[in-house]
PDB file of N, CA and C in Angstrom:
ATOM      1  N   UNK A   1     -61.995  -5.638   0.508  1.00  0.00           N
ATOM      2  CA  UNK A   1     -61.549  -6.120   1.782  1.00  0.00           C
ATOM      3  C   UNK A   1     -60.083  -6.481   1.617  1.00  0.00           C
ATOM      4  N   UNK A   2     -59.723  -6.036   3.033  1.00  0.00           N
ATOM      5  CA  UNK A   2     -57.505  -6.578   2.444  1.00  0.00           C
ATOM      6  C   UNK A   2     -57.619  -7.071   3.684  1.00  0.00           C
ATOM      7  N   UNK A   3     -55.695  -7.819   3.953  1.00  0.00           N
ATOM      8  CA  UNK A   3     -55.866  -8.319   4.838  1.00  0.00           C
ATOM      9  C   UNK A   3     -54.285  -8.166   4.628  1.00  0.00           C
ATOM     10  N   UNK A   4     -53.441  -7.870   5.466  1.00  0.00           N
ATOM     11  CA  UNK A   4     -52.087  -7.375   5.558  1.00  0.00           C
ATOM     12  C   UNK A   4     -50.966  -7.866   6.755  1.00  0.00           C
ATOM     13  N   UNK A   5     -49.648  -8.295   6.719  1.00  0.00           N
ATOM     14  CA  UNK A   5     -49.045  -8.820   7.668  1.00  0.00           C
ATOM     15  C   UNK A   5     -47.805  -8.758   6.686  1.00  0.00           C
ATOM     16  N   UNK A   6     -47.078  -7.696   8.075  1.00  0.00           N
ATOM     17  CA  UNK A   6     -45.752  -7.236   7.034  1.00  0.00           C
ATOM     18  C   UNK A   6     -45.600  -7.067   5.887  1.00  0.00           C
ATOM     19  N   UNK A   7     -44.849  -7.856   5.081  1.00  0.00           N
ATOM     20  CA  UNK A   7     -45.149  -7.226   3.561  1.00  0.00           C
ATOM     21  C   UNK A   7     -45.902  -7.904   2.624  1.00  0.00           C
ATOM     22  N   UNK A   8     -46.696  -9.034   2.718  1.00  0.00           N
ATOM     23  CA  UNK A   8     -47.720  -9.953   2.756  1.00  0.00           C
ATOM     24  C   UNK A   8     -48.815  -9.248   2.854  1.00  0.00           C
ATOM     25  N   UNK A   9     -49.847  -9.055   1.661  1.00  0.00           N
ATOM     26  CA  UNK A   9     -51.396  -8.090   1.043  1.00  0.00           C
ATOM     27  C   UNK A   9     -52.179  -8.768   0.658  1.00  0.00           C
ATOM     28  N   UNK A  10     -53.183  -9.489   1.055  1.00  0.00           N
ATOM     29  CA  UNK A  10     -54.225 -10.151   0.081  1.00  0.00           C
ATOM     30  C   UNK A  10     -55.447  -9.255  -0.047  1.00  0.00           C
ATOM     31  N   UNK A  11     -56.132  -9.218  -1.392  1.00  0.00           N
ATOM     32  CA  UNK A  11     -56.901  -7.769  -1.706  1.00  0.00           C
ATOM     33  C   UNK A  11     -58.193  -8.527  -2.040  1.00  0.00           C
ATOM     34  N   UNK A  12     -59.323  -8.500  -1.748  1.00  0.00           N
ATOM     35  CA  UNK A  12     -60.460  -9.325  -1.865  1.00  0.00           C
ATOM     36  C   UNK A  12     -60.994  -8.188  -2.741  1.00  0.00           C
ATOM     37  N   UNK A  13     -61.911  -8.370  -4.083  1.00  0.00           N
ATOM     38  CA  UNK A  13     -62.728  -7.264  -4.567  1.00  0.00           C
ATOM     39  C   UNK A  13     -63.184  -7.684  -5.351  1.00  0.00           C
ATOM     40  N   UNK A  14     -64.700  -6.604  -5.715  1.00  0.00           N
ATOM     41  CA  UNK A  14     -65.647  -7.165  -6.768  1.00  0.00           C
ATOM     42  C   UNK A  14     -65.396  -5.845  -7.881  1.00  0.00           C
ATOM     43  N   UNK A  15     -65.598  -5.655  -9.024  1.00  0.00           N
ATOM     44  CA  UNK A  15     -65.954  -4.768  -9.739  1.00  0.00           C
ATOM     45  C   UNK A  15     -66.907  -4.850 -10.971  1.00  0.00           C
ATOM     46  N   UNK A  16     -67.963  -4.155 -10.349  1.00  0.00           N
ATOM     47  CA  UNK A  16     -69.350  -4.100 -11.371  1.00  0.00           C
ATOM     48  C   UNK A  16     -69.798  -3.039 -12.469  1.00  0.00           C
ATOM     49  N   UNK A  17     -69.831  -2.970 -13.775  1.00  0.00           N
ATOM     50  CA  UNK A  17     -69.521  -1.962 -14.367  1.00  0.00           C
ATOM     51  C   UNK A  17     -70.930  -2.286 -15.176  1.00  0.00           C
ATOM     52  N   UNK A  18     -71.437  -1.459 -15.777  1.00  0.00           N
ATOM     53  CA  UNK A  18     -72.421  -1.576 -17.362  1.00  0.00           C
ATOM     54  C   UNK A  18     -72.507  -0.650 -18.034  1.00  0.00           C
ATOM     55  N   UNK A  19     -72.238  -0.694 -18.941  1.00  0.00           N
ATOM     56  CA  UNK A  19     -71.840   0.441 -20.326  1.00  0.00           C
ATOM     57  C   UNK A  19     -72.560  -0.518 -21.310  1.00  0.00           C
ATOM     58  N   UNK A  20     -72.930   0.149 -22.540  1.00  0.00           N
ATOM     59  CA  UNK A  20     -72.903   0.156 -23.322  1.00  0.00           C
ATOM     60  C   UNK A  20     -73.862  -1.094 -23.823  1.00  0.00           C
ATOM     61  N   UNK A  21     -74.905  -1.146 -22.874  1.00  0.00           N
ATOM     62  CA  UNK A  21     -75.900  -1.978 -22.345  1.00  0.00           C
ATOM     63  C   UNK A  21     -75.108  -4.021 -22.210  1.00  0.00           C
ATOM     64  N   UNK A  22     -73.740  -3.768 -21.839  1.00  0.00           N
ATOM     65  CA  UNK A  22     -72.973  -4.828 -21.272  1.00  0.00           C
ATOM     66  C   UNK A  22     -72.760  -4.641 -19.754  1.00  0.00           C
ATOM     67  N   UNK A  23     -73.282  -5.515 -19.120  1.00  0.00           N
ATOM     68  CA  UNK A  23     -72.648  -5.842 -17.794  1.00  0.00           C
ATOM     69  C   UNK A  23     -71.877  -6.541 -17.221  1.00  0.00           C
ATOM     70  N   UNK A  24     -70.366  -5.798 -16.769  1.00  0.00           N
ATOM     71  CA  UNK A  24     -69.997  -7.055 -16.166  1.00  0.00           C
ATOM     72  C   UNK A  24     -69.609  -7.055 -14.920  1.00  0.00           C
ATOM     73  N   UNK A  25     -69.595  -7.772 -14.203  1.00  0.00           N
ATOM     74  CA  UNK A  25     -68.946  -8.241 -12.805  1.00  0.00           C
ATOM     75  C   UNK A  25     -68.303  -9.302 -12.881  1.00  0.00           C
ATOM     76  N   UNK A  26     -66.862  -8.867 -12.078  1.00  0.00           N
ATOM     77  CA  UNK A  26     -66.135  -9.661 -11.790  1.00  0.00           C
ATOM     78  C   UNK A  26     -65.639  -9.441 -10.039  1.00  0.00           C
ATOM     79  N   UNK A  27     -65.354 -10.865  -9.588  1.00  0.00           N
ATOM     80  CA  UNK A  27     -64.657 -10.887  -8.335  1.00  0.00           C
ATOM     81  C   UNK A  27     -62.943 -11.140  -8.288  1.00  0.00           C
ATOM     82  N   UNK A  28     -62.111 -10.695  -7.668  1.00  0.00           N
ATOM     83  CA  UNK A  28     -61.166 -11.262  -8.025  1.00  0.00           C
ATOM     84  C   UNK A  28     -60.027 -10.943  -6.581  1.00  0.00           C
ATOM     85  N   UNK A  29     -59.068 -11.962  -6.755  1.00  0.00           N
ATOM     86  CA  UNK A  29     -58.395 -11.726  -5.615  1.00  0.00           C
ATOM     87  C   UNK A  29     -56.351 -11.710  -5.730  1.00  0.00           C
ATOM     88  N   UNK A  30     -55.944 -10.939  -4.748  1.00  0.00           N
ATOM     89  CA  UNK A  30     -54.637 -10.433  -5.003  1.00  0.00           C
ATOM     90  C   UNK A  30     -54.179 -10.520  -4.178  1.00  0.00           C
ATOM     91  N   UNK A  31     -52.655 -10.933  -4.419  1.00  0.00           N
ATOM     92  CA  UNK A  31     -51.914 -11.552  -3.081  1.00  0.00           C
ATOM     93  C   UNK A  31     -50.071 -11.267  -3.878  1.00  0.00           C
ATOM     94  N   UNK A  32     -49.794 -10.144  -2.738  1.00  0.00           N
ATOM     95  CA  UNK A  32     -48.822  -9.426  -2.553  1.00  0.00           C
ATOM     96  C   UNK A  32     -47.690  -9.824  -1.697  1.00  0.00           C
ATOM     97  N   UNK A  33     -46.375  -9.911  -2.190  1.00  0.00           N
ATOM     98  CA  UNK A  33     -45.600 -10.638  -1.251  1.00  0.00           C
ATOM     99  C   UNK A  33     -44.205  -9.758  -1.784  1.00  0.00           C
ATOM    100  N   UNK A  34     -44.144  -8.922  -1.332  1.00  0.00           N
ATOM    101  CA  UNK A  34     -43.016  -7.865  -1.651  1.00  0.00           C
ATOM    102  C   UNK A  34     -43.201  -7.201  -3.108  1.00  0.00           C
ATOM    103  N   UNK A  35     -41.722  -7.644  -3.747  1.00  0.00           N
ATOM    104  CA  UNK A  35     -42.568  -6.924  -5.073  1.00  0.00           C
ATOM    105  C   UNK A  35     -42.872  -7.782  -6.001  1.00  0.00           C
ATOM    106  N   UNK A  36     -43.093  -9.281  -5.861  1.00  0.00           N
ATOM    107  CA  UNK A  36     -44.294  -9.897  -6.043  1.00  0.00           C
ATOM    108  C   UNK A  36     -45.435 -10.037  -6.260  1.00  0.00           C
ATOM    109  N   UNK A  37     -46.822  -9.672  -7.300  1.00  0.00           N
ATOM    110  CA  UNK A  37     -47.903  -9.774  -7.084  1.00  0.00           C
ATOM    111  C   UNK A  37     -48.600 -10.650  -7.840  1.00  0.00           C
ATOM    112  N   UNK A  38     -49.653 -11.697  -7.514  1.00  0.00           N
ATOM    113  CA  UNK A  38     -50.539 -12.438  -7.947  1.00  0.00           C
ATOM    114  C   UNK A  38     -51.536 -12.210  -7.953  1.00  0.00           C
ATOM    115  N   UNK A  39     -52.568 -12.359  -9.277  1.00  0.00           N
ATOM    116  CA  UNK A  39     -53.769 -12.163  -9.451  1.00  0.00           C
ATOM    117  C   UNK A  39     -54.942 -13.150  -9.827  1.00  0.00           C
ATOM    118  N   UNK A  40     -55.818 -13.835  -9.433  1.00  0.00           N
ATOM    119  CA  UNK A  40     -57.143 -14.108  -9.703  1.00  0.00           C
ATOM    120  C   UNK A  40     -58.289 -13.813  -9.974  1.00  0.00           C
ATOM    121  N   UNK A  41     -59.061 -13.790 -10.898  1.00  0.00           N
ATOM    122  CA  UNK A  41     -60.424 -14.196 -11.304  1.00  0.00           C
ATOM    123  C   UNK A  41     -61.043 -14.670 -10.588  1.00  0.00           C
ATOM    124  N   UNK A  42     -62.239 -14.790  -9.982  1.00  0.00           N
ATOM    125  CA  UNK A  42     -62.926 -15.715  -9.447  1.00  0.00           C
ATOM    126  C   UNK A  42     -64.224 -15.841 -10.354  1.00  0.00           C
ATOM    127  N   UNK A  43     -64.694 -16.990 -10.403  1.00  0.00           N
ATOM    128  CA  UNK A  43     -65.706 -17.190 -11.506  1.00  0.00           C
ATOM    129  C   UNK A  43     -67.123 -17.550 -10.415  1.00  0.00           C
ATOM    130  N   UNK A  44     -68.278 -16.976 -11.248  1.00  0.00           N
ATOM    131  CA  UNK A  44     -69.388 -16.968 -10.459  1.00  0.00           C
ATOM    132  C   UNK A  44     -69.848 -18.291  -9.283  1.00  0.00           C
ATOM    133  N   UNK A  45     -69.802 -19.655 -10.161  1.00  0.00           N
ATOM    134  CA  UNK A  45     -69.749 -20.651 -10.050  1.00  0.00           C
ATOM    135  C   UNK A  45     -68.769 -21.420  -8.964  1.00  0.00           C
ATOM    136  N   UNK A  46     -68.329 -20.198  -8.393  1.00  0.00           N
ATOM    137  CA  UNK A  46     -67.226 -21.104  -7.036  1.00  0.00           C
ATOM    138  C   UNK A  46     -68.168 -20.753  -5.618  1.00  0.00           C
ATOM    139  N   UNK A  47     -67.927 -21.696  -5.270  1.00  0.00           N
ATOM    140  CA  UNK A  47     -68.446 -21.706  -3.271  1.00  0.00           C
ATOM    141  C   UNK A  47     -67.471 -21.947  -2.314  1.00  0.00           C
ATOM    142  N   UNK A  48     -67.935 -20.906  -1.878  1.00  0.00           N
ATOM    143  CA  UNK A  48     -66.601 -21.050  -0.413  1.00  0.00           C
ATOM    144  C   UNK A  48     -67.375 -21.798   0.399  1.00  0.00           C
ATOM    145  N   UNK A  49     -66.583 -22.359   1.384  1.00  0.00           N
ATOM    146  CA  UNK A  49     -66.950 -23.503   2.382  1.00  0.00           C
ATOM    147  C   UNK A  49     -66.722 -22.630   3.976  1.00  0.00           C
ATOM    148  N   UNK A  50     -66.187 -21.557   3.907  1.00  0.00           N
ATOM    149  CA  UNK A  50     -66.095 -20.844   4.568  1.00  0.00           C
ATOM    150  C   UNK A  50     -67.741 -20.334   5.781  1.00  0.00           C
ATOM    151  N   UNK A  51     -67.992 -20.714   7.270  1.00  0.00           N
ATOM    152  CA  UNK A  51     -69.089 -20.218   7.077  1.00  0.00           C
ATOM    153  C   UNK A  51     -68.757 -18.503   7.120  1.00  0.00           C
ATOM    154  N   UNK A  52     -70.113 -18.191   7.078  1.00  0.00           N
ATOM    155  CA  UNK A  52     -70.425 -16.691   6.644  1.00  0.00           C
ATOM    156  C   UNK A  52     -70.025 -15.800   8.037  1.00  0.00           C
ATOM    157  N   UNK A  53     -69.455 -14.408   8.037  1.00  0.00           N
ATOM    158  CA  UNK A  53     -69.036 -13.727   9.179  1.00  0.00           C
ATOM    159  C   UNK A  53     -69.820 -14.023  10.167  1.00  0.00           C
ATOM    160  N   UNK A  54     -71.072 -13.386  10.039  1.00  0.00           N
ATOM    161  CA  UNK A  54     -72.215 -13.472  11.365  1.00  0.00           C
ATOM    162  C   UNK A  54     -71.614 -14.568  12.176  1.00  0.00           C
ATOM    163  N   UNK A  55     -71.687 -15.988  11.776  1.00  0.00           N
ATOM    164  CA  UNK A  55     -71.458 -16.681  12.325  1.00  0.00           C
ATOM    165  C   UNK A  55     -70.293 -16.800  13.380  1.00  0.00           C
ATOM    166  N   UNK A  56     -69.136 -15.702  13.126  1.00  0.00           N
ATOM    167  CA  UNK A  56     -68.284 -15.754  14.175  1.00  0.00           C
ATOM    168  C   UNK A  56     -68.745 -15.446  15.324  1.00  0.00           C
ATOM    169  N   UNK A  57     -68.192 -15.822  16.496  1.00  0.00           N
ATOM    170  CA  UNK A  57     -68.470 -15.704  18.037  1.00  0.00           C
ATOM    171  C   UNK A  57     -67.301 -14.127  18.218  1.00  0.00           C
TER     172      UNK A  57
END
């Protein structure tokens, strides 16, 4: 999922892989501000307070 405004990118994503009978998933998020870029991890253990889409009107 992205979310974009002028030259301002935030990149929402998961990537789930298993090889080699290791699994991993990670979430992580990216935020673009020219040629600027920042990256996060997100760790399983976080809760958004956010409610959930459906819920929008």
């Amino acid at each position: 999922m992205h979310f974009s405004n002028d030259e301002n990118k935030v990149v929402i994503s998961d990537y789930y892989s298993e090889e080699l009978g290791l699994l991993t998933q990670e979430h992580s998020v990216t935020l673009t501000q020219g040629d600027n870029k920042q990256y996060w991890l997100c760790i399983d253990e976080s809760e958004s307070t956010l409610p959930a889409i459906e819920n929008f009107d």
